[in-house]
C-alpha atoms as a PDB file:
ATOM      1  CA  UNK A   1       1.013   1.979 -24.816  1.00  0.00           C
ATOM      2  CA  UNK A   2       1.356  -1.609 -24.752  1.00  0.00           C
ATOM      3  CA  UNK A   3       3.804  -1.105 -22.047  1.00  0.00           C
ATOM      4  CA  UNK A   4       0.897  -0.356 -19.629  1.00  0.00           C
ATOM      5  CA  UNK A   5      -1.500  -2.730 -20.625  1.00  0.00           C
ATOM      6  CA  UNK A   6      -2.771  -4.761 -18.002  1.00  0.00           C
ATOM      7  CA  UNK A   7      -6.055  -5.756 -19.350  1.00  0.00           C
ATOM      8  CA  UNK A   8      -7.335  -8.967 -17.856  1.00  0.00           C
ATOM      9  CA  UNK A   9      -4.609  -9.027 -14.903  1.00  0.00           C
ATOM     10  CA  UNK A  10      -5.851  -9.916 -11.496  1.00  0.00           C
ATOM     11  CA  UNK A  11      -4.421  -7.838  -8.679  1.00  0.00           C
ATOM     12  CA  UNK A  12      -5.105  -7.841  -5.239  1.00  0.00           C
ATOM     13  CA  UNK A  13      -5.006  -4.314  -2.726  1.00  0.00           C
ATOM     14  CA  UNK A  14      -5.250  -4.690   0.841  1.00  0.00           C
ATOM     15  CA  UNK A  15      -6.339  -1.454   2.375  1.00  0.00           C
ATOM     16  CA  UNK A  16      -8.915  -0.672  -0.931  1.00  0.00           C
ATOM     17  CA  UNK A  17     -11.768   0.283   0.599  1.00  0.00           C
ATOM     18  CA  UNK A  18     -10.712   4.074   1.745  1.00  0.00           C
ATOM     19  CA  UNK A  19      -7.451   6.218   1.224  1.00  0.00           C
ATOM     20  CA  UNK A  20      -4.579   5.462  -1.406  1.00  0.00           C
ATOM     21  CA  UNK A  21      -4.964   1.959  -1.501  1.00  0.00           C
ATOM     22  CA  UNK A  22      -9.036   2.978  -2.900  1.00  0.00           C
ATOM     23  CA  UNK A  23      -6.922   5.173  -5.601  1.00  0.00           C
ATOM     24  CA  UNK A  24      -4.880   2.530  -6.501  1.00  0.00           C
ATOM     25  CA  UNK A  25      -7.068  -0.016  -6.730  1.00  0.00           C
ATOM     26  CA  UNK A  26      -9.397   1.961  -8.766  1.00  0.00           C
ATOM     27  CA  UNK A  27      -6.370   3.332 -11.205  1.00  0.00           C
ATOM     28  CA  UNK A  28      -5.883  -0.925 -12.018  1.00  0.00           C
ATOM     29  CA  UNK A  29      -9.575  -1.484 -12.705  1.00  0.00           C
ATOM     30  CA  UNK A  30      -9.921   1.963 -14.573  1.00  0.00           C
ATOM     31  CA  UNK A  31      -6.594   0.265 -16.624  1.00  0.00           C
ATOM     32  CA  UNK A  32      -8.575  -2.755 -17.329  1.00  0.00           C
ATOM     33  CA  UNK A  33      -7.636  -5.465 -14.110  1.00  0.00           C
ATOM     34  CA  UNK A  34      -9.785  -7.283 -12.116  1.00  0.00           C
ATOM     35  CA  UNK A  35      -9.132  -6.668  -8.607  1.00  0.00           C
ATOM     36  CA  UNK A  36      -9.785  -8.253  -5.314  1.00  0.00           C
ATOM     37  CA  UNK A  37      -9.428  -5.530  -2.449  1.00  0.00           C
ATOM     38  CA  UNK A  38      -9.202  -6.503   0.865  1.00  0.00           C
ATOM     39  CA  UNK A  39     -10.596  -4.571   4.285  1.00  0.00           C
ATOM     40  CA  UNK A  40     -10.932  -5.380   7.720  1.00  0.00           C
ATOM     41  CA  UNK A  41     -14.751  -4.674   8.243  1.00  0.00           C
ATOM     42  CA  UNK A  42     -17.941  -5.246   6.406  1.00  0.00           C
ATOM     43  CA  UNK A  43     -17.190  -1.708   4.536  1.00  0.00           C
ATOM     44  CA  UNK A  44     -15.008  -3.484   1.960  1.00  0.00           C
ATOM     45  CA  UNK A  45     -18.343  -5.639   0.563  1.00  0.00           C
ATOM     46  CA  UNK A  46     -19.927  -2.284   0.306  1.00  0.00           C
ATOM     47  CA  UNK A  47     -16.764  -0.433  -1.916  1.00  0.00           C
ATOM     48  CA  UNK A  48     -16.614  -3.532  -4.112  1.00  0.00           C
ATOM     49  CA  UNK A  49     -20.021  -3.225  -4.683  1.00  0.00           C
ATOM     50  CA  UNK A  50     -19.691   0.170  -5.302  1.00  0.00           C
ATOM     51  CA  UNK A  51     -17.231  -0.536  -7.960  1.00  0.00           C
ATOM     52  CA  UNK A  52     -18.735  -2.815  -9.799  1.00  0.00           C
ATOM     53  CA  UNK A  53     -21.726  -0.697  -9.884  1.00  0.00           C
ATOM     54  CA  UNK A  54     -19.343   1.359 -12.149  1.00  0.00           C
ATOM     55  CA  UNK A  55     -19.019  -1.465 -14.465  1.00  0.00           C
ATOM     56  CA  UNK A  56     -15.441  -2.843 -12.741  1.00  0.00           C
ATOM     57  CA  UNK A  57     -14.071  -6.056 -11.997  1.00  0.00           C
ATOM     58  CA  UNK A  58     -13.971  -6.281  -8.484  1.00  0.00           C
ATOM     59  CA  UNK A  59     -14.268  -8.648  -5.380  1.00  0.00           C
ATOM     60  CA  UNK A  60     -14.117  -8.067  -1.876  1.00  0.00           C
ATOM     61  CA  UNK A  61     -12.528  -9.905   0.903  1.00  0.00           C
ATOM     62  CA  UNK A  62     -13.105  -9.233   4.865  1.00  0.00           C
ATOM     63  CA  UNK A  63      -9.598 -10.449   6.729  1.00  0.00           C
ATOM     64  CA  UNK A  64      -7.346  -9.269   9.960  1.00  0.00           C
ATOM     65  CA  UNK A  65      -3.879  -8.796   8.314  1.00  0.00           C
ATOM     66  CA  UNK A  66      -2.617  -8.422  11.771  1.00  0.00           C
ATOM     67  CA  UNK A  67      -3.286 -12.031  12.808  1.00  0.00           C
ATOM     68  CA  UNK A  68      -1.089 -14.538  10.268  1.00  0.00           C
ATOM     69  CA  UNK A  69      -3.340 -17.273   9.925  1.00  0.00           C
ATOM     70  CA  UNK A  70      -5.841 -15.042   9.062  1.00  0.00           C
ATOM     71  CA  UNK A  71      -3.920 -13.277   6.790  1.00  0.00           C
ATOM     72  CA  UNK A  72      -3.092 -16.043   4.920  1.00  0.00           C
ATOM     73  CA  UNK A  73      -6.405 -17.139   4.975  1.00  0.00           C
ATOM     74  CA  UNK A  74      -7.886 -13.594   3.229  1.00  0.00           C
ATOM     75  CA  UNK A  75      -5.054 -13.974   0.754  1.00  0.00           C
ATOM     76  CA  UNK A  76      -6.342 -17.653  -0.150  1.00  0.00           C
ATOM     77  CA  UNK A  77      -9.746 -16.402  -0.267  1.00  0.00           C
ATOM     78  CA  UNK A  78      -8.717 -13.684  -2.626  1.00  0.00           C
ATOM     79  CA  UNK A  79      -7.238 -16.128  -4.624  1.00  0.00           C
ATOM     80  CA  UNK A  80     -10.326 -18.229  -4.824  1.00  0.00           C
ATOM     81  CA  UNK A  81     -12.124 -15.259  -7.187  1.00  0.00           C
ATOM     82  CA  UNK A  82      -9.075 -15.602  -9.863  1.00  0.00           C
ATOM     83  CA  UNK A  83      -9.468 -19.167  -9.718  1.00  0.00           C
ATOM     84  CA  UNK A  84      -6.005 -19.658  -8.071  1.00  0.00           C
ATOM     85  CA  UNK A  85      -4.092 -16.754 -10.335  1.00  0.00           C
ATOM     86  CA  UNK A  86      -2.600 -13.682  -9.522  1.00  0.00           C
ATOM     87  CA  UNK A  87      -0.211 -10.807 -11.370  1.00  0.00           C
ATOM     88  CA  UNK A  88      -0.087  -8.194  -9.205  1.00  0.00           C
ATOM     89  CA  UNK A  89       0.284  -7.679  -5.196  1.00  0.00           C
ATOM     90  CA  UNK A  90      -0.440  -4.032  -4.231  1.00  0.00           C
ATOM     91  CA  UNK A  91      -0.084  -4.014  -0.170  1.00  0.00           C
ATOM     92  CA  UNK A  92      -1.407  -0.908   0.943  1.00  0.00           C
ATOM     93  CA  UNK A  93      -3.190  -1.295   4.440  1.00  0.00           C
ATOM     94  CA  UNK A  94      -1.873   0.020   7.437  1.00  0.00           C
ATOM     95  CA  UNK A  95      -2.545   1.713  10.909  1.00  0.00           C
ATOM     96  CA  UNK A  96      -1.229   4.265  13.055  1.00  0.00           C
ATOM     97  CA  UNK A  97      -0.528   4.811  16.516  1.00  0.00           C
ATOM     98  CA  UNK A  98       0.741   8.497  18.061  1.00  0.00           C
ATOM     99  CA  UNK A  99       2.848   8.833  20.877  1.00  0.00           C
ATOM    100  CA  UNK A 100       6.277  10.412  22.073  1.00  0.00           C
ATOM    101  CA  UNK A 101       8.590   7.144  21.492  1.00  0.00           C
ATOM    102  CA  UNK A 102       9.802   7.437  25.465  1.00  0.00           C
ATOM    103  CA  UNK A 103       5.628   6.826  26.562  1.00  0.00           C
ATOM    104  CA  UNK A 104       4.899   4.218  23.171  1.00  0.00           C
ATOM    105  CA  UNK A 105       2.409   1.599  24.843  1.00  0.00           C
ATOM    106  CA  UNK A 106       3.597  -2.101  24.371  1.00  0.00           C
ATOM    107  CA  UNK A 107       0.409  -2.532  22.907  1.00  0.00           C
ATOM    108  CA  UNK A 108       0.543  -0.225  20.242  1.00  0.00           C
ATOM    109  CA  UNK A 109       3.743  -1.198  19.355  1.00  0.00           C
ATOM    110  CA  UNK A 110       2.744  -4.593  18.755  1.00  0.00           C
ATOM    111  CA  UNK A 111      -0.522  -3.546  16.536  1.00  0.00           C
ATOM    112  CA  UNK A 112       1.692  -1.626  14.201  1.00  0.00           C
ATOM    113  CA  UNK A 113       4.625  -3.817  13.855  1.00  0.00           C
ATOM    114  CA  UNK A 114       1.761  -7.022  13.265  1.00  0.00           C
ATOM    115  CA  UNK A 115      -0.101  -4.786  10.771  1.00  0.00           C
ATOM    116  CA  UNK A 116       1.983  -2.760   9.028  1.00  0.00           C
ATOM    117  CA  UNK A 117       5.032  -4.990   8.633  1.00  0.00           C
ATOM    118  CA  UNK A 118       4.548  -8.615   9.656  1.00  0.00           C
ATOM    119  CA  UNK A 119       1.855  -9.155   6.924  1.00  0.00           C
ATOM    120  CA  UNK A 120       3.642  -7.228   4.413  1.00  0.00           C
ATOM    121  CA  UNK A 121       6.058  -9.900   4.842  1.00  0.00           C
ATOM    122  CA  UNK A 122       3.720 -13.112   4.720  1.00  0.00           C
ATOM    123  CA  UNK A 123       1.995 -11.149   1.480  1.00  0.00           C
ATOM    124  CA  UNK A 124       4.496 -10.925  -0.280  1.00  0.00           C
ATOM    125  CA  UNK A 125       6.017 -14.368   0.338  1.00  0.00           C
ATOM    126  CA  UNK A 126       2.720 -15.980  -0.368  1.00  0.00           C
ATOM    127  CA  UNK A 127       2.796 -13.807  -3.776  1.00  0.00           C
ATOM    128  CA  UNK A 128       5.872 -14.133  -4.641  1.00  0.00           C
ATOM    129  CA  UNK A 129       5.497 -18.393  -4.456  1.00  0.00           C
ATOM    130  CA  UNK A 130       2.989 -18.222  -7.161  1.00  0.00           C
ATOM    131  CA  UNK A 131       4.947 -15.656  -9.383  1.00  0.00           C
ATOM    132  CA  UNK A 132       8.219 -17.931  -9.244  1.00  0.00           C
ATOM    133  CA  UNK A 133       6.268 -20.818 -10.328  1.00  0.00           C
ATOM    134  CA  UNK A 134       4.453 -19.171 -13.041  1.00  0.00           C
ATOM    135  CA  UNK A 135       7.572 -16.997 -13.581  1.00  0.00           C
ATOM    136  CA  UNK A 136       6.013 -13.675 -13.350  1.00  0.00           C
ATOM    137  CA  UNK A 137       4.650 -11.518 -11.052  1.00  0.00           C
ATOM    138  CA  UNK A 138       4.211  -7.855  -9.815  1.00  0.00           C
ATOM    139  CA  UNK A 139       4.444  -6.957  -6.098  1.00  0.00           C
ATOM    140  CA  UNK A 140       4.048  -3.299  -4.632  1.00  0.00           C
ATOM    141  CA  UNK A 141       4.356  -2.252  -1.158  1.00  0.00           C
ATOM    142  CA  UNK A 142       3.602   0.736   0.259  1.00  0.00           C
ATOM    143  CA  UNK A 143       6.679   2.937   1.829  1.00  0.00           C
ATOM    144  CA  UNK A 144       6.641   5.946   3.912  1.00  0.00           C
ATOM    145  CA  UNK A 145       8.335   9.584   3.864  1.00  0.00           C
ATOM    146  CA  UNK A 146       9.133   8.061   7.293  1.00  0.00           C
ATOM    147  CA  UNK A 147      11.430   5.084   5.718  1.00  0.00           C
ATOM    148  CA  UNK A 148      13.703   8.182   4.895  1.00  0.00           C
ATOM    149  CA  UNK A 149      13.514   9.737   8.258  1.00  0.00           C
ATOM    150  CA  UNK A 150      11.906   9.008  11.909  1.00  0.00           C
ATOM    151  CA  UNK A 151       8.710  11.569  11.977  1.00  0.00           C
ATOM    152  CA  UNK A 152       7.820  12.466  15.700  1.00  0.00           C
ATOM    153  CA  UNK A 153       5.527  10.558  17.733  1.00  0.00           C
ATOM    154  CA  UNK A 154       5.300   7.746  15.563  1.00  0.00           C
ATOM    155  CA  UNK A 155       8.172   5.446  16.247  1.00  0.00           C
ATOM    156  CA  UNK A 156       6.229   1.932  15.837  1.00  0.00           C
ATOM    157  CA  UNK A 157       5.185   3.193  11.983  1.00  0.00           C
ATOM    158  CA  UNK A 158       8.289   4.672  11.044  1.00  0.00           C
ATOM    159  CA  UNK A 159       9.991   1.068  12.155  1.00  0.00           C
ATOM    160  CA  UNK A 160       7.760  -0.820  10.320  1.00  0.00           C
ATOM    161  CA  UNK A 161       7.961   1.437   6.971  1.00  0.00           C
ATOM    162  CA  UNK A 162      11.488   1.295   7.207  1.00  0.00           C
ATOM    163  CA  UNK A 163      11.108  -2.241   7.363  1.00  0.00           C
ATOM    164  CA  UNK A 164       9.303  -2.447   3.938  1.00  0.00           C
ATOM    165  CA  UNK A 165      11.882  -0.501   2.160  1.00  0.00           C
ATOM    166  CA  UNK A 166      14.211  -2.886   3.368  1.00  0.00           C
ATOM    167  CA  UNK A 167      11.798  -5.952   2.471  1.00  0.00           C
ATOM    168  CA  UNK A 168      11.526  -4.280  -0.689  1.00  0.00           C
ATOM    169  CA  UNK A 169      15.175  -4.447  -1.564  1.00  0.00           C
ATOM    170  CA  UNK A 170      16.091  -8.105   0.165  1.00  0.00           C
ATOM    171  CA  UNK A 171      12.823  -9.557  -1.966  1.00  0.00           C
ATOM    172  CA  UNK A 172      14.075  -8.074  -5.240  1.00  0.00           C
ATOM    173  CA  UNK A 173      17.363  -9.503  -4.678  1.00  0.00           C
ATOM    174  CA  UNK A 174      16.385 -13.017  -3.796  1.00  0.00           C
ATOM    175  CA  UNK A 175      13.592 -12.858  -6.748  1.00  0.00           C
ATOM    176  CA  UNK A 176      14.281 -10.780  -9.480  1.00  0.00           C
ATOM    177  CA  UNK A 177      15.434 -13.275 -11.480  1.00  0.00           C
ATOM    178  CA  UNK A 178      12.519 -15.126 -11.189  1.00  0.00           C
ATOM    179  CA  UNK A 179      10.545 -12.701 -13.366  1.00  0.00           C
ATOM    180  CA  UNK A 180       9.049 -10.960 -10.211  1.00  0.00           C
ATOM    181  CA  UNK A 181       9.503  -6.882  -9.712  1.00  0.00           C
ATOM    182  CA  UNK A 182       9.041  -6.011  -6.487  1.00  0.00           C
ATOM    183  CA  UNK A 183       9.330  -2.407  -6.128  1.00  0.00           C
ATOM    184  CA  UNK A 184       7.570   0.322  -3.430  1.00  0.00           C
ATOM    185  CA  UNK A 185       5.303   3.462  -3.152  1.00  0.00           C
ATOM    186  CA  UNK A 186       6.500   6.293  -1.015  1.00  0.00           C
ATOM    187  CA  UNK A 187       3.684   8.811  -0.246  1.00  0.00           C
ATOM    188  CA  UNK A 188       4.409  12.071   1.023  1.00  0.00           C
ATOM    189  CA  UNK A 189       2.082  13.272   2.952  1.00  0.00           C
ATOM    190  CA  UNK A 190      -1.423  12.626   2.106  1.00  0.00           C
ATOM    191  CA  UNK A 191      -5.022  14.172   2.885  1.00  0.00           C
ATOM    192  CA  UNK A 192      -6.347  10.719   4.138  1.00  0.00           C
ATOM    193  CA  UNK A 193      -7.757   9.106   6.951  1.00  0.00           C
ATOM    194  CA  UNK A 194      -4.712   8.270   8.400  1.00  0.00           C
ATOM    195  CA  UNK A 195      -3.194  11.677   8.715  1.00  0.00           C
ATOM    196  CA  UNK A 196      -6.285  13.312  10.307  1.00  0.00           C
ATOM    197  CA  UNK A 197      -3.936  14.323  13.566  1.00  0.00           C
ATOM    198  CA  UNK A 198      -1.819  16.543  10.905  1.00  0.00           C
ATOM    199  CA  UNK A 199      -4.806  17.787   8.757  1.00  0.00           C
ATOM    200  CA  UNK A 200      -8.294  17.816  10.648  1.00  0.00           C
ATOM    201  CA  UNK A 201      -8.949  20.914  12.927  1.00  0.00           C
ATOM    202  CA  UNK A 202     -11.113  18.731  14.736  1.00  0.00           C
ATOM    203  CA  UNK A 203      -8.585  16.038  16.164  1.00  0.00           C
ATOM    204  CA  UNK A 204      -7.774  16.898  18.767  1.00  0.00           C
ATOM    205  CA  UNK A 205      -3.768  16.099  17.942  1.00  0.00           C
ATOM    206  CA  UNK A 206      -3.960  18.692  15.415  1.00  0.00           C
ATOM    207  CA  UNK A 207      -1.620  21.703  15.253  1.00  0.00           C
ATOM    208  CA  UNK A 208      -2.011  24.736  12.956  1.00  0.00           C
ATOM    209  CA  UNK A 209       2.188  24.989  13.435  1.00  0.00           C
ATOM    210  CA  UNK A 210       2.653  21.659  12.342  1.00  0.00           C
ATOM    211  CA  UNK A 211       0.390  21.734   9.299  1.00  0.00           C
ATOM    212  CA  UNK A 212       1.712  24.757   7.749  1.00  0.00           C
ATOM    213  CA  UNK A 213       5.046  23.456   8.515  1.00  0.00           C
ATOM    214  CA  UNK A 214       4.479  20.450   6.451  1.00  0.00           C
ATOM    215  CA  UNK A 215       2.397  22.309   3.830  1.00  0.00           C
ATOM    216  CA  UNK A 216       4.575  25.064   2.934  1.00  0.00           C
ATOM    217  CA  UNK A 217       7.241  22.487   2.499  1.00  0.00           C
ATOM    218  CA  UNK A 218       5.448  20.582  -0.161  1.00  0.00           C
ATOM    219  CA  UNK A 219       6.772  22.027  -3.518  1.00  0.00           C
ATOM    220  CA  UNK A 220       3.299  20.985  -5.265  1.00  0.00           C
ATOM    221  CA  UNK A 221       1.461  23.176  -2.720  1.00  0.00           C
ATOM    222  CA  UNK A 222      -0.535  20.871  -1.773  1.00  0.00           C
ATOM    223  CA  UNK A 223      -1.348  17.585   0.287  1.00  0.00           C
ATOM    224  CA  UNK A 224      -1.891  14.164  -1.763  1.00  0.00           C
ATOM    225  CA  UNK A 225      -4.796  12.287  -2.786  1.00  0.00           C
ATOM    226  CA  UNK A 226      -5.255   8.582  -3.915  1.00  0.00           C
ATOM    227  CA  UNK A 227      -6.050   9.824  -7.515  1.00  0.00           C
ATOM    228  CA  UNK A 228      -2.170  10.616  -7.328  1.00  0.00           C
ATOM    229  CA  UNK A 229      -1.153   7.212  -6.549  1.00  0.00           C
ATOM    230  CA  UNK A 230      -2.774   6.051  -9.760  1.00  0.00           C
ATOM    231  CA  UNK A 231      -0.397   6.859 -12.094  1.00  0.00           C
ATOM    232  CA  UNK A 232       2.632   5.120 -10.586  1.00  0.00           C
ATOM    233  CA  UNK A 233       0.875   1.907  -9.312  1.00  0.00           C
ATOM    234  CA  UNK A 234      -0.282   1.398 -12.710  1.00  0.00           C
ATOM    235  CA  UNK A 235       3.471   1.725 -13.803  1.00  0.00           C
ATOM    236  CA  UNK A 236       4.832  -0.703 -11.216  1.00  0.00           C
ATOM    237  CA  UNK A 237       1.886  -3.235 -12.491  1.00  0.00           C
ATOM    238  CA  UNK A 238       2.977  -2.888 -16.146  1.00  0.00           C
ATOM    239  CA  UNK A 239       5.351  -4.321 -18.365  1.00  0.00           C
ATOM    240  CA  UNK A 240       6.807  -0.409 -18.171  1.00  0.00           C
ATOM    241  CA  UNK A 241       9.094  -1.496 -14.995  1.00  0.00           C
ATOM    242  CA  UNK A 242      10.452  -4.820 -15.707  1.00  0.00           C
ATOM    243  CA  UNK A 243      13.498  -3.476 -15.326  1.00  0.00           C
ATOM    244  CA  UNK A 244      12.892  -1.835 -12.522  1.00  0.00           C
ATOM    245  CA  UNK A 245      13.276  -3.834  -8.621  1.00  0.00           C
ATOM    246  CA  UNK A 246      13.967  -2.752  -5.229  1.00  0.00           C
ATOM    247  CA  UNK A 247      13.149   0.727  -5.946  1.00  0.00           C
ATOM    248  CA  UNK A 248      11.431   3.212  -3.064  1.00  0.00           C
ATOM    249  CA  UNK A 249      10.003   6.219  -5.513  1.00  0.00           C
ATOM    250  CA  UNK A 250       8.629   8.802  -3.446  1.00  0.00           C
ATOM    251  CA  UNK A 251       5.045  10.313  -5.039  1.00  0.00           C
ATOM    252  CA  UNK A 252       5.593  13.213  -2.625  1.00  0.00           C
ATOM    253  CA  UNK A 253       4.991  16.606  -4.114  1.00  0.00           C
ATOM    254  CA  UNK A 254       8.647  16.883  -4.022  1.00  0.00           C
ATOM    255  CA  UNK A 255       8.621  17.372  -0.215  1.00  0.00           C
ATOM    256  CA  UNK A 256      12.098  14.972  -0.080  1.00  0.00           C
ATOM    257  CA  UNK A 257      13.909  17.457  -2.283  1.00  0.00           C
ATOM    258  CA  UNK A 258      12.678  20.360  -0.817  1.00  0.00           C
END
């Protein structure tokens, strides 16, 4: 079990205050880490609250990832509660943006591309400076059943997510040997906020055809949860996958095999 200990580590998890990157971030402080989670509003002073309330290490820090200065400047700030150390990068935020690619707003395309791929990038470079010096480190980004294929209507995301498992790979290869694994999450699809077009009767996006579709290809039988990202974000954290970089592992259901 010592394999999975990571007692005492300090991680950081943009996106913790709702969805997986909640799951995960709870998974590391249920495995003994303290944890700084990151979120765009107010909300995120509220979920650290809420976890510490539970007797967890946690901090919470209010940044745009979007914008890189500010970005840089919530990643410095989460740094300041570990007094200047970190182990573990889990970059889970994200946003998404529907429309048939031909009719994609400029707009749009620029908010997804700045959120869910630019700051992956200056996250994990910013990381990954302080794990080569200290010559180890643990950095997880978050993938996409759309780095595998296109999904419809959402061109911007499934650019940007095929971006990360391509960041993924060109980081392990440049830092591997520095002691760093830098590996990825690839949900399937997942009963979150994010996916309310595909699951909530209410959006008005949502099709009965299109959720049964996805459902009934699911081998588990079911959509995903953030309790089911625990497991394998605690893996990537450990000493379990030093081995282990440049990896995508999908946490799917086994929708990919289907």
């Amino acid at each position: 079990m010592d394999l999975f200990d990571i007692r005492g580590k300090k991680a950081i998890v943009t996106g913790g205050t709702r969805g997986l990157g909640k799951g995960m971030a709870e998974g590391l402080m249920e495995a003994g880490a303290e944890v700084c989670i990151v979120g765009t509003g107010d909300k995120v002073f509220g979920v650290a609250e809420e976890f510490r309330s539970k007797g967890y290490a946690c901090h919470g820090v209010k940044a745009d990832l979007s914008d890189r200065e500010l970005c840089e400047k919530g990643f410095r700030e989460c740094l300041e509660h570990f007094g200047g150390d970190l182990d573990i990068l889990v970059v889970s935020h994200g946003i998404q943006r529907r429309h048939p690619a031909n009719e994609f707003p400029d707009d749009d395309w620029d908010a997804v591309i700045n959120t869910d791929l630019n700051s992956v990038f200056w996250l994990a470079r910013a990381a990954a400076n302080i794990f080569k010096a200290k010559g180890y480190g643990k950095i997880i980004l978050i993938a996409s059943m759309v780095s595998f294929f296109g999904g419809k209507t959402v061109p911007a995301y499934a650019a940007a997510k095929g971006g990360v498992a391509q960041l993924t790979k060109a980081f392990s290869n440049d830092l591997f040997q520095y002691g760093i694994n830098i590996n990825a999450i690839a949900p399937g699809y997942m009963d979150t906020e994010m996916n309310t077009a595909l699951t909530d009767p209410n959006d008005p996006k949502f099709t009965q055809q299109r959720y049964d579709e996805l459902t009934q290809r699911i081998p588990a039988h079911r959509w995903g949860t953030g309790n089911d990202m625990k497991g394998p974000c605690v893996f990537l954290a450990s000493h379990a996958s030093d081995y282990l970089g440049g990896a995508i592992i999908p946490v799917d259901g086994g929708y990919l095999v289907m």
